[in-house]
Every structure is written in C-alpha cells, then in structure tokens.
PDB file of N, CA and C in Angstrom:
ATOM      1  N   UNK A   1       0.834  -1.174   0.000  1.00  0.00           N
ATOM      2  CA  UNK A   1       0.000   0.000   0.000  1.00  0.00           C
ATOM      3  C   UNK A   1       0.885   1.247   0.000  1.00  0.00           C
ATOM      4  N   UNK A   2       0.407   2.135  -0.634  1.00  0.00           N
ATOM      5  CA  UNK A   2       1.397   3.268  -0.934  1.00  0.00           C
ATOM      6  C   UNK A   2       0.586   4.455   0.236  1.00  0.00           C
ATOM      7  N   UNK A   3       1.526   4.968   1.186  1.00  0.00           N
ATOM      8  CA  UNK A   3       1.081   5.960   1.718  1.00  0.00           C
ATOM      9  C   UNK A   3       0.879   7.352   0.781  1.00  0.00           C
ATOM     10  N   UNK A   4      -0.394   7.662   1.127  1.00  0.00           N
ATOM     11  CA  UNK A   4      -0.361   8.911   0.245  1.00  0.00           C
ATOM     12  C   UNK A   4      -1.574  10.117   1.202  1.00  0.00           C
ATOM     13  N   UNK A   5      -1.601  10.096   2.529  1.00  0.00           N
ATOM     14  CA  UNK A   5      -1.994  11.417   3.347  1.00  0.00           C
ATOM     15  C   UNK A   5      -1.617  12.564   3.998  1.00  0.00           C
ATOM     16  N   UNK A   6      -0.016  12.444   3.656  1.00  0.00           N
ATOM     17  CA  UNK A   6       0.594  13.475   4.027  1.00  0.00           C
ATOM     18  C   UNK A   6       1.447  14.122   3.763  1.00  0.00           C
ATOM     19  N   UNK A   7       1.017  15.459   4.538  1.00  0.00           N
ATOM     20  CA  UNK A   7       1.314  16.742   3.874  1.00  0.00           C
ATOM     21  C   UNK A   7       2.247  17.163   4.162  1.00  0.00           C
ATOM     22  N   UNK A   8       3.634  17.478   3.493  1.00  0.00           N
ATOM     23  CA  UNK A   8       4.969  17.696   3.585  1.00  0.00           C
ATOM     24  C   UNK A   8       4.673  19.342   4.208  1.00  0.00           C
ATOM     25  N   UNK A   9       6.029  19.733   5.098  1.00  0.00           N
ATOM     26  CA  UNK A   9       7.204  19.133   5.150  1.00  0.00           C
ATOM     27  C   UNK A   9       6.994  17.848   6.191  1.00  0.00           C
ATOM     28  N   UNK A  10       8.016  16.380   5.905  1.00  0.00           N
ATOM     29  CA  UNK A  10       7.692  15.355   6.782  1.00  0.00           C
ATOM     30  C   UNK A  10       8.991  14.856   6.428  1.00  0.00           C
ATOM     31  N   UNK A  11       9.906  13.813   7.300  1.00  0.00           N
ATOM     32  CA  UNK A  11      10.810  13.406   6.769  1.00  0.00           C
ATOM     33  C   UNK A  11      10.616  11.696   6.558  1.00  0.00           C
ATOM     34  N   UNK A  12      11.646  11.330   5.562  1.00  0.00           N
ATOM     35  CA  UNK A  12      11.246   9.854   5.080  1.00  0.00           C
ATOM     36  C   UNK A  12      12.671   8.829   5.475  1.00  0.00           C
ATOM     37  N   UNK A  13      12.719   7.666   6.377  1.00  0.00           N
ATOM     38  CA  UNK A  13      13.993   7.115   6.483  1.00  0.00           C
ATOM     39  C   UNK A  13      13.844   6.160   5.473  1.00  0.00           C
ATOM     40  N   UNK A  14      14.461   6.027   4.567  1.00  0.00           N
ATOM     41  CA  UNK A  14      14.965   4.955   3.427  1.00  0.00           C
ATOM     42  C   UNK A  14      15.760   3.555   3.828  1.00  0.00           C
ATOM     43  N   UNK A  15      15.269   2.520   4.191  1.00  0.00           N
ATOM     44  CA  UNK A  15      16.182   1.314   4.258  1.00  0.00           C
ATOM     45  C   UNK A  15      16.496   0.494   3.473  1.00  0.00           C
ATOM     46  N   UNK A  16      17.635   0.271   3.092  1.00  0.00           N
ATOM     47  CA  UNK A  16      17.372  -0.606   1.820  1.00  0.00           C
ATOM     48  C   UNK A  16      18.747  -1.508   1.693  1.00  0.00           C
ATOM     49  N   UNK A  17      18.429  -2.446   1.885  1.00  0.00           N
ATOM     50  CA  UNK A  17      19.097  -4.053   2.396  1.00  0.00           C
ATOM     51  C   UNK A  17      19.423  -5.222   0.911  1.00  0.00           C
ATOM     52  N   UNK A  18      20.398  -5.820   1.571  1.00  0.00           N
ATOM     53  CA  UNK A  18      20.501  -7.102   0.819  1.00  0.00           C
ATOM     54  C   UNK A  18      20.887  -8.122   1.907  1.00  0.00           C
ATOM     55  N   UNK A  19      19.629  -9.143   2.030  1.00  0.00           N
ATOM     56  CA  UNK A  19      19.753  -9.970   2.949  1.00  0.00           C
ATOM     57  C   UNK A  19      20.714 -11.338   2.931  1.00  0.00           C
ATOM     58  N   UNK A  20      21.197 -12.004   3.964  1.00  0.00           N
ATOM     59  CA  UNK A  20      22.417 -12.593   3.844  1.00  0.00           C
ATOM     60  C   UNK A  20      21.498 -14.434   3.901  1.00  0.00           C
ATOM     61  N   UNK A  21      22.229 -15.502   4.021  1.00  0.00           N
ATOM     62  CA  UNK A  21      21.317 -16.980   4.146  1.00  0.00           C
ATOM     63  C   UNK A  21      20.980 -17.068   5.499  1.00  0.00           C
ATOM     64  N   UNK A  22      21.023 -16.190   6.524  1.00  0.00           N
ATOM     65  CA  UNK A  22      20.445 -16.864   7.574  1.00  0.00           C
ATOM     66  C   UNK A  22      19.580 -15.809   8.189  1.00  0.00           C
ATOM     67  N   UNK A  23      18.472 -16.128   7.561  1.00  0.00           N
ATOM     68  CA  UNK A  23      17.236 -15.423   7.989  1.00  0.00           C
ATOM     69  C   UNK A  23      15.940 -15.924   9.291  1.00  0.00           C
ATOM     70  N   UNK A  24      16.833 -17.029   9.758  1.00  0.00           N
ATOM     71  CA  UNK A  24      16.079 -17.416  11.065  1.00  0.00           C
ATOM     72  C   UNK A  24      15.618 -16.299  11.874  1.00  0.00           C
ATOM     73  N   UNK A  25      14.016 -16.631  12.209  1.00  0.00           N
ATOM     74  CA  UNK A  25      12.915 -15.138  12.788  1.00  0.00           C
ATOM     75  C   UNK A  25      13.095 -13.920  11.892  1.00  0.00           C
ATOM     76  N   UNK A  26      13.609 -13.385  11.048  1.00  0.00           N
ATOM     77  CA  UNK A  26      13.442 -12.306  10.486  1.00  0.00           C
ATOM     78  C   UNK A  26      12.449 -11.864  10.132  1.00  0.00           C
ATOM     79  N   UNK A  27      11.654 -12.635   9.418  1.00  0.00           N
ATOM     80  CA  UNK A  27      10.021 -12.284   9.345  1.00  0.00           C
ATOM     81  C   UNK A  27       9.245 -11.876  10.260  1.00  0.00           C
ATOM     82  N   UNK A  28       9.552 -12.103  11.155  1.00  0.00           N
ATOM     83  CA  UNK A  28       8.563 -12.004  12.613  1.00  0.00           C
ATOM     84  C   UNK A  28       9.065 -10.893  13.371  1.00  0.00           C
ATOM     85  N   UNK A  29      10.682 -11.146  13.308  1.00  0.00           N
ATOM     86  CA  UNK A  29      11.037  -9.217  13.973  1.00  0.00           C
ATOM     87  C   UNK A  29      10.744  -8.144  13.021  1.00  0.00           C
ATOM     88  N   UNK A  30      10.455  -8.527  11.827  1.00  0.00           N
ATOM     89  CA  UNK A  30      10.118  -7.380  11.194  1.00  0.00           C
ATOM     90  C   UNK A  30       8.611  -7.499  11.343  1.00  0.00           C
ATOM     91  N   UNK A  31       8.209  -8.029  11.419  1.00  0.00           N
ATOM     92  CA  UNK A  31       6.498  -7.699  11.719  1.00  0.00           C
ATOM     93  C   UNK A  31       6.207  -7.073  13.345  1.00  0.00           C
ATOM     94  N   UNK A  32       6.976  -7.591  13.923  1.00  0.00           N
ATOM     95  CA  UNK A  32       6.878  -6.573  15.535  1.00  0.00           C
ATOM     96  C   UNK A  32       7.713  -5.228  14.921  1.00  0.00           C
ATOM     97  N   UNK A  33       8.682  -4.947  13.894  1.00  0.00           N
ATOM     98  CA  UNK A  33       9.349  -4.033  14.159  1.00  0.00           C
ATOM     99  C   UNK A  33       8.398  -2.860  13.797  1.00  0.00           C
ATOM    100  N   UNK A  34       7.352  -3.437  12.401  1.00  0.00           N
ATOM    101  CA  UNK A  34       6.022  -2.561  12.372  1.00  0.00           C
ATOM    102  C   UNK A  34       5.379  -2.203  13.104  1.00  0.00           C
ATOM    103  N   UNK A  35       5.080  -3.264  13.926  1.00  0.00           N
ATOM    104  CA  UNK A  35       4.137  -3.015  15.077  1.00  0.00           C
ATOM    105  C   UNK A  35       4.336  -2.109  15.626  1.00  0.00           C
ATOM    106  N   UNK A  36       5.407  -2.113  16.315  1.00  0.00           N
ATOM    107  CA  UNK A  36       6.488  -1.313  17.476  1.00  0.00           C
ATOM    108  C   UNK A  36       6.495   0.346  16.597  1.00  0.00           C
ATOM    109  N   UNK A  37       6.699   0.135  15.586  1.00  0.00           N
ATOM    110  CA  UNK A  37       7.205   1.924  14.845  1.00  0.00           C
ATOM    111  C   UNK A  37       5.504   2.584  14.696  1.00  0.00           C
ATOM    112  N   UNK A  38       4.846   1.538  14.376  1.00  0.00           N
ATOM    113  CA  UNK A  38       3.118   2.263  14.598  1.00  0.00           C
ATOM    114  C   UNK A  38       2.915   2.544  15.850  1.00  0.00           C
ATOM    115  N   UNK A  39       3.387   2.661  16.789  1.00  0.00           N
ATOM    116  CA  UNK A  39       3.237   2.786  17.902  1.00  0.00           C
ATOM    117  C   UNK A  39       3.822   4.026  18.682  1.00  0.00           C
ATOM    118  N   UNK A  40       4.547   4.318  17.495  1.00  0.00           N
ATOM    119  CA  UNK A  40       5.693   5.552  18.346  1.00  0.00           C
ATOM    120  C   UNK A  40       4.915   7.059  17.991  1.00  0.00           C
ATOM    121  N   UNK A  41       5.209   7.956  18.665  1.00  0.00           N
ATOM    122  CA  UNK A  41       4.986   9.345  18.226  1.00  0.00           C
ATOM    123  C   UNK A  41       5.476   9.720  17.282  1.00  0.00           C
ATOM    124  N   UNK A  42       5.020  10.817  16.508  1.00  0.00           N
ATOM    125  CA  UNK A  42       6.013  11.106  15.298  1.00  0.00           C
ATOM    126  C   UNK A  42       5.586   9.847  14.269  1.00  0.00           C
ATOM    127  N   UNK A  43       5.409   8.839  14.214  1.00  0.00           N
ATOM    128  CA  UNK A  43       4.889   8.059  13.007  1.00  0.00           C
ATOM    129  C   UNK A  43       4.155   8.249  12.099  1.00  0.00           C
ATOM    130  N   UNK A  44       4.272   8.322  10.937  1.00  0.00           N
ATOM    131  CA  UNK A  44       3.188   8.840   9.742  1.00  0.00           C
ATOM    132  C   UNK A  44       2.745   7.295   9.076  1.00  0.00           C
ATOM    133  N   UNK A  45       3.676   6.624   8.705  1.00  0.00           N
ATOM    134  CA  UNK A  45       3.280   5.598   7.902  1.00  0.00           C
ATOM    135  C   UNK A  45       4.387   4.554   7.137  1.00  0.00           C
ATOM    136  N   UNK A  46       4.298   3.722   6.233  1.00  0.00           N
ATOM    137  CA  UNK A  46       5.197   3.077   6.310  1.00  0.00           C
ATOM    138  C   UNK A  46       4.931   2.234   4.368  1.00  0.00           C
ATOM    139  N   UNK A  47       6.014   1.889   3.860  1.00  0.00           N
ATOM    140  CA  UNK A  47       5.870   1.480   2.709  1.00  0.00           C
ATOM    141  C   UNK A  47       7.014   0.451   2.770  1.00  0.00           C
ATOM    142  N   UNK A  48       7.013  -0.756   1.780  1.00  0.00           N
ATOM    143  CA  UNK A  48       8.077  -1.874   1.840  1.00  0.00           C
ATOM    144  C   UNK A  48       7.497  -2.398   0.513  1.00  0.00           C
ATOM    145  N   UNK A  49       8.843  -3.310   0.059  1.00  0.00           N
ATOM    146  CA  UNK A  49       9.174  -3.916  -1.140  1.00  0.00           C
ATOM    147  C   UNK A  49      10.069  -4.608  -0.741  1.00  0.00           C
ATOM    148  N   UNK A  50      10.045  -5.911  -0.946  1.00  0.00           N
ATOM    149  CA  UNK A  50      11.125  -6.862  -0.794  1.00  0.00           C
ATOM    150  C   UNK A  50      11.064  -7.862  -2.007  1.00  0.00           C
ATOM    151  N   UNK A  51      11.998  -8.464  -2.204  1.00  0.00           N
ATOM    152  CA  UNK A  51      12.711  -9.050  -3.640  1.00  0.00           C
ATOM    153  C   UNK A  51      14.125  -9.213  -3.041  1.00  0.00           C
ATOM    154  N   UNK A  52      14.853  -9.485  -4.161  1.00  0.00           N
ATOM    155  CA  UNK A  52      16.766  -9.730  -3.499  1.00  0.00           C
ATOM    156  C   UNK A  52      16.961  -8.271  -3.152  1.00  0.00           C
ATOM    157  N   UNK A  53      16.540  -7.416  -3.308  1.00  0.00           N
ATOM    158  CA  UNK A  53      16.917  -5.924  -2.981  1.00  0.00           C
ATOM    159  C   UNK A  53      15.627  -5.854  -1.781  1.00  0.00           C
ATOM    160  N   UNK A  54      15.240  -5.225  -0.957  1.00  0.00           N
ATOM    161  CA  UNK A  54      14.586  -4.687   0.240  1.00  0.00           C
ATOM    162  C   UNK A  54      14.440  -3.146   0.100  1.00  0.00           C
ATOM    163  N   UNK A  55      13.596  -2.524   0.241  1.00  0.00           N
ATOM    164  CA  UNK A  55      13.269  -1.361   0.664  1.00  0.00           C
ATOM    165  C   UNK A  55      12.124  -1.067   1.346  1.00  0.00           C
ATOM    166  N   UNK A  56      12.571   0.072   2.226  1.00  0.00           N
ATOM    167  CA  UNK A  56      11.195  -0.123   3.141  1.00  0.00           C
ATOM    168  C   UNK A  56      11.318   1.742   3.371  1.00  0.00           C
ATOM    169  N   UNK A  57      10.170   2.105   2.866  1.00  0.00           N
ATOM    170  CA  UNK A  57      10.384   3.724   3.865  1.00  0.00           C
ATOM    171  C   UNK A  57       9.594   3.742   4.472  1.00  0.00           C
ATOM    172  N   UNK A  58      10.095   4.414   5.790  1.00  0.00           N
ATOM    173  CA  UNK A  58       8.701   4.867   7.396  1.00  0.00           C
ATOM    174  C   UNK A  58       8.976   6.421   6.842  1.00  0.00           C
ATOM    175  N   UNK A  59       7.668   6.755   7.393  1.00  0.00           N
ATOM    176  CA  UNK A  59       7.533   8.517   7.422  1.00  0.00           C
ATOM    177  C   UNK A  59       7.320   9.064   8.624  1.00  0.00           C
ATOM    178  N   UNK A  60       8.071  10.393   9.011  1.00  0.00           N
ATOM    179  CA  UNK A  60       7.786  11.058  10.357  1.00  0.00           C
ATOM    180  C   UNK A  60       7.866  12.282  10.526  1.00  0.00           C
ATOM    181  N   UNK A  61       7.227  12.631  11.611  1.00  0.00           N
ATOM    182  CA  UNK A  61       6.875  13.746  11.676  1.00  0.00           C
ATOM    183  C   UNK A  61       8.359  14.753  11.474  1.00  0.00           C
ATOM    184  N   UNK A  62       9.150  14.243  12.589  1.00  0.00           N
ATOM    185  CA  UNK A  62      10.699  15.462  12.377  1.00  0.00           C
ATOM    186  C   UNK A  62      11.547  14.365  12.879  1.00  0.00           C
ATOM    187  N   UNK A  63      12.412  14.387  13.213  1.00  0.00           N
ATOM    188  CA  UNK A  63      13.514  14.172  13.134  1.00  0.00           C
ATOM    189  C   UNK A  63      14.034  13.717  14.859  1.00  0.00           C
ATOM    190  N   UNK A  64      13.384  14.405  15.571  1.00  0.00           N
ATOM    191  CA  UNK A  64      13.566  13.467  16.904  1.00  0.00           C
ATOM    192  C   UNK A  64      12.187  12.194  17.043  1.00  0.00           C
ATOM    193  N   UNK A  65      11.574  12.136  16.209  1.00  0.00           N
ATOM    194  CA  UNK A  65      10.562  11.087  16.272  1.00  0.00           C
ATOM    195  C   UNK A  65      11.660   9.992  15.612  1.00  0.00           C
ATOM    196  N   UNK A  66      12.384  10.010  15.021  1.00  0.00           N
ATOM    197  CA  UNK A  66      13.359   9.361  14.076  1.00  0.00           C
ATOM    198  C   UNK A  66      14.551   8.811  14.921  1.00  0.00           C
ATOM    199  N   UNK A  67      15.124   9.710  15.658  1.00  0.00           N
ATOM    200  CA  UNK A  67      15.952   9.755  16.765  1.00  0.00           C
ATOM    201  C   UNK A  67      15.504   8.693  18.247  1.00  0.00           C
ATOM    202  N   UNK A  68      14.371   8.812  18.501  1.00  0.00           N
ATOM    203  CA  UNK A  68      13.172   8.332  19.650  1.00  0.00           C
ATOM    204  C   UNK A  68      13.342   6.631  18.574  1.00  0.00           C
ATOM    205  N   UNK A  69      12.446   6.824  17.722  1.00  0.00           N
ATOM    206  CA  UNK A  69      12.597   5.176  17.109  1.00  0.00           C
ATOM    207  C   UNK A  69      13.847   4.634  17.295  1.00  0.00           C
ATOM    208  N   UNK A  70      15.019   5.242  16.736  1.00  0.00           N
ATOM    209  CA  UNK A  70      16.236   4.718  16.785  1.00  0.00           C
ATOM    210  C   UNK A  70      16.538   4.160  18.247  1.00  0.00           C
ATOM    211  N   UNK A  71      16.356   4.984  19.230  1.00  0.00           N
ATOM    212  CA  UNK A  71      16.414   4.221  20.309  1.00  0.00           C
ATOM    213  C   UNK A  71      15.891   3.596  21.333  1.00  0.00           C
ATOM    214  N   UNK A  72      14.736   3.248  20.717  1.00  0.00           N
ATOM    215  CA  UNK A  72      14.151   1.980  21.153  1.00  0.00           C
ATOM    216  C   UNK A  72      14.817   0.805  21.616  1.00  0.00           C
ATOM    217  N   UNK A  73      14.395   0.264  22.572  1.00  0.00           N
ATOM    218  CA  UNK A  73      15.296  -0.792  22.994  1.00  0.00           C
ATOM    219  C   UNK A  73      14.873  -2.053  22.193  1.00  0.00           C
ATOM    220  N   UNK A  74      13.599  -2.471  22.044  1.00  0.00           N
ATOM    221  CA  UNK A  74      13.867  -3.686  21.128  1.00  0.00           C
ATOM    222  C   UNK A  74      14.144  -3.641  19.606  1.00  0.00           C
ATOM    223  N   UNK A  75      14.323  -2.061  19.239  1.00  0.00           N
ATOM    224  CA  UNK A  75      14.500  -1.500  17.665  1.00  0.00           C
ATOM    225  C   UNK A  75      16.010  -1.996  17.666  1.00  0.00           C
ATOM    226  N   UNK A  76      16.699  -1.002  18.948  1.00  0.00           N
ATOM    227  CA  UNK A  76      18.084  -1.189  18.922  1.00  0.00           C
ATOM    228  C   UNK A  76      18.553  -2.636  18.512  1.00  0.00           C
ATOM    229  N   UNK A  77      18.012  -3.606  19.318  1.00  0.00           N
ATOM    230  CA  UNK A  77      18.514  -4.973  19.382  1.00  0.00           C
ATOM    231  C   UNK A  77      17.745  -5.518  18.223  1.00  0.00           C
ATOM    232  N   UNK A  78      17.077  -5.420  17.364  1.00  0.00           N
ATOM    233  CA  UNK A  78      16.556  -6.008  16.272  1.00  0.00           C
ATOM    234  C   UNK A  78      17.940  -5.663  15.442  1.00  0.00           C
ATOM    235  N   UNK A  79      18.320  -3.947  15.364  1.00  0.00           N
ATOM    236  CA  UNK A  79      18.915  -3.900  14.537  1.00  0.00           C
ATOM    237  C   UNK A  79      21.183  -4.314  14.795  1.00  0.00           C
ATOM    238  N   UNK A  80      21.077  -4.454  15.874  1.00  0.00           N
ATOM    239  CA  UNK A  80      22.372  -5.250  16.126  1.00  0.00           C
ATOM    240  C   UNK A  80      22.327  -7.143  15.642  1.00  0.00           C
ATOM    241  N   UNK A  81      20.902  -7.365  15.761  1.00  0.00           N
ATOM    242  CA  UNK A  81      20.588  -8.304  15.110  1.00  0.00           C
ATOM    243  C   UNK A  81      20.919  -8.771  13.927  1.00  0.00           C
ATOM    244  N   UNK A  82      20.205  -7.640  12.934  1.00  0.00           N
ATOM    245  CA  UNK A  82      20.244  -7.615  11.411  1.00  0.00           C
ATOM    246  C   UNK A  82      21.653  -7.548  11.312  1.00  0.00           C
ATOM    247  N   UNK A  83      22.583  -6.847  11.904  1.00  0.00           N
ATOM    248  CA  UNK A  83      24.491  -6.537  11.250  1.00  0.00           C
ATOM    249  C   UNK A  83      24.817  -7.889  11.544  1.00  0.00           C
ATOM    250  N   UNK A  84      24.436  -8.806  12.557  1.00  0.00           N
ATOM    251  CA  UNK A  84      25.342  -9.997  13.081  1.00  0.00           C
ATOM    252  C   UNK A  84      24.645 -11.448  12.260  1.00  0.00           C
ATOM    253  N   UNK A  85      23.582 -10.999  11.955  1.00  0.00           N
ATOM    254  CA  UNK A  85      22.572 -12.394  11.237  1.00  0.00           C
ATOM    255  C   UNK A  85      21.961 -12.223   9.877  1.00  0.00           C
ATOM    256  N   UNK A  86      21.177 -11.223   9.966  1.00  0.00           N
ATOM    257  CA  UNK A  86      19.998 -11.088   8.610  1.00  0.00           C
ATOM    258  C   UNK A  86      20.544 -10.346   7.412  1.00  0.00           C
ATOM    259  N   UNK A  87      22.186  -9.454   7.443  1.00  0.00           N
ATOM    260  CA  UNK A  87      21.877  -8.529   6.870  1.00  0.00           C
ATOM    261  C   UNK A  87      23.556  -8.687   5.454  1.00  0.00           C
ATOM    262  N   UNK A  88      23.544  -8.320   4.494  1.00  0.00           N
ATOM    263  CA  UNK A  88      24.745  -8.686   4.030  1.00  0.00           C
ATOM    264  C   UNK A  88      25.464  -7.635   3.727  1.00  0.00           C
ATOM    265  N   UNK A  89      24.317  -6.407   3.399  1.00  0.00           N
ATOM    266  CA  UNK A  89      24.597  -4.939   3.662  1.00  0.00           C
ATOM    267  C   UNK A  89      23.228  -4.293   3.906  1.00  0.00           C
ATOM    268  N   UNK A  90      23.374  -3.094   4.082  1.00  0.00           N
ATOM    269  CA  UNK A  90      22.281  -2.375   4.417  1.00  0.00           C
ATOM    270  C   UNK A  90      23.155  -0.536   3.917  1.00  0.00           C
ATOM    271  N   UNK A  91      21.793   0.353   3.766  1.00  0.00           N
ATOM    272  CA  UNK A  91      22.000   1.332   3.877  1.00  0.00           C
ATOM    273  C   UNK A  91      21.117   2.212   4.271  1.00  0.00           C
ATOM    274  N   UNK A  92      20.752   3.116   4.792  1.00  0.00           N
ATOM    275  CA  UNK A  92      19.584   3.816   5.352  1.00  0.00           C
ATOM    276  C   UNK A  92      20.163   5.531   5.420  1.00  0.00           C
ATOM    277  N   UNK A  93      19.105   6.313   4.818  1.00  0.00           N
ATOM    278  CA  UNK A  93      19.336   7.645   4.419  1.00  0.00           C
ATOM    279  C   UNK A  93      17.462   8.317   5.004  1.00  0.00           C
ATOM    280  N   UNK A  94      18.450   9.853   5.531  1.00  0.00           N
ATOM    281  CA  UNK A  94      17.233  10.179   5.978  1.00  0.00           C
ATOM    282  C   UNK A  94      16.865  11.638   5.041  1.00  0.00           C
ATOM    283  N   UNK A  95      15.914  11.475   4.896  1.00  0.00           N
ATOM    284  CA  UNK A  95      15.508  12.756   3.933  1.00  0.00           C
ATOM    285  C   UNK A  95      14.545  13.785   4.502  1.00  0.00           C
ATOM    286  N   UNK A  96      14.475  14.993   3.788  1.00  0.00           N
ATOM    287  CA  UNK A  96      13.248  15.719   4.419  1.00  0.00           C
ATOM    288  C   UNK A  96      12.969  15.802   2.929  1.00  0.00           C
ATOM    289  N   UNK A  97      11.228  15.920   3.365  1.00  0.00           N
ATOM    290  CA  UNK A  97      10.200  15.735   2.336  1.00  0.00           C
ATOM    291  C   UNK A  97       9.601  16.920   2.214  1.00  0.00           C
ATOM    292  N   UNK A  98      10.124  17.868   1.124  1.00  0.00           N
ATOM    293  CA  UNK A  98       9.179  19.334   1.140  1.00  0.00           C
ATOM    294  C   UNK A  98       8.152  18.990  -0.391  1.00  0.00           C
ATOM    295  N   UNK A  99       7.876  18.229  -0.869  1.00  0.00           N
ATOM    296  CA  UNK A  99       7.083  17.911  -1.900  1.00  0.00           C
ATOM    297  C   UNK A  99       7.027  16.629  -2.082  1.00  0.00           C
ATOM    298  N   UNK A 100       5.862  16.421  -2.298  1.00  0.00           N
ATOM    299  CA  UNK A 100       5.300  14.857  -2.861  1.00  0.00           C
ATOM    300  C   UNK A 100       4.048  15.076  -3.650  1.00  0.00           C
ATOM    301  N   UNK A 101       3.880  14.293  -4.628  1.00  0.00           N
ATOM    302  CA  UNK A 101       2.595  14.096  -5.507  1.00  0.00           C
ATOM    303  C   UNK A 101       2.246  12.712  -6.029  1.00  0.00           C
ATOM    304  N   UNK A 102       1.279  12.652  -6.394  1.00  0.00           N
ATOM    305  CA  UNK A 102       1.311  11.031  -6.912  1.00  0.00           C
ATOM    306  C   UNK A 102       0.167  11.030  -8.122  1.00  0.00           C
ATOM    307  N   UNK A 103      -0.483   9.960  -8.074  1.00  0.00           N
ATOM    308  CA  UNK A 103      -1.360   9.447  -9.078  1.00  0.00           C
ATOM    309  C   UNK A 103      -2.225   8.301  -8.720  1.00  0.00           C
ATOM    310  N   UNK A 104      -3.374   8.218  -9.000  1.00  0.00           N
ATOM    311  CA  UNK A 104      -4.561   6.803  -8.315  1.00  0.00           C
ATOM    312  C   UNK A 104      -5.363   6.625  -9.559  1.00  0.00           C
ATOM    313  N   UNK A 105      -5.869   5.599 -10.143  1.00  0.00           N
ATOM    314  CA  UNK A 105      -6.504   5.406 -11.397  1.00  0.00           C
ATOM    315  C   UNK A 105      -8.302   5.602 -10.440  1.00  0.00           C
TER     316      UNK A 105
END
C-alpha cells in the first residue's frame, strides 16, 4: 500500500538491504518491528518492497521522532541483530520531504 496522506514538510527514512542466508525469525522481527514503529509518536506511515533488494520507507513527523525510534530498545537490538545475522549490507538515508505528488486510477 502506498502511503499517500501526508502533507509535507515530513521526513522519510529509506532502508534498503541485501539480505544474507540466515534469515532465522526475520520475518517475525520485522512484523513486531512494524508493530512497534506504529506505535511511536512522530509516526506517519510506512511502505516496503522486498525481492533480493529490500526497501522499506517509514515517514515522520521530524527528526527526533526518528531519533526516539532509533532508540528503542527492542528497535536497537533487532537492529544489532540484522548486522550480526539477517543482513549482508544495508543502507539507510534520511531525507526531508518538502514535496510529494502522486497518481490513483
């Protein structure tokens, strides 16, 4: 589902992975990791694509909502997780969003 309710300025964190062969629970911490980020202040919404490439963007309000997620304690340890088990690289970029538009048939 493509988020499309909000109204910039908002910022967007970009994750975007190439996963390694040992994906034991990964599915499941990433489904709490949704859970858990719908849950936080500052949360707008969330988009993902996975294939051999991964991308996932969350949207937020500013930038300490971003900061606050990051240090989450079971975020933290999901993501010391992903460097030691799930992950073969990763990269994550944070943007601010002063325009967006789209299209719906």
């Amino acid at each position: 589902m493509i988020v499309t309710h909000l109204e910039p300025p908002y910022f967007a964190v970009i994750f975007t992975t190439l996963l390694s062969n040992d994906q034991t629970d990964y599915q499941s911490t990433a489904m709490r990791m949704k859970e858990l980020a719908e849950q936080q202040e500052g949360y707008l919404g969330m988009e993902s694509a996975r294939g051999d490439l991964g991308i996932t963007v969350s949207y937020w309000k500013d930038l300490s909502s971003i900061t606050n997620w990051k240090h989450h304690l079971e975020h933290s340890e999901a993501r010391t997780r992903g460097k030691q088990q799930w992950y073969s690289q990763y990269q994550l970029i944070i943007c601010k969003v002063e325009r967006a538009y789209g299209f719906e048939k």
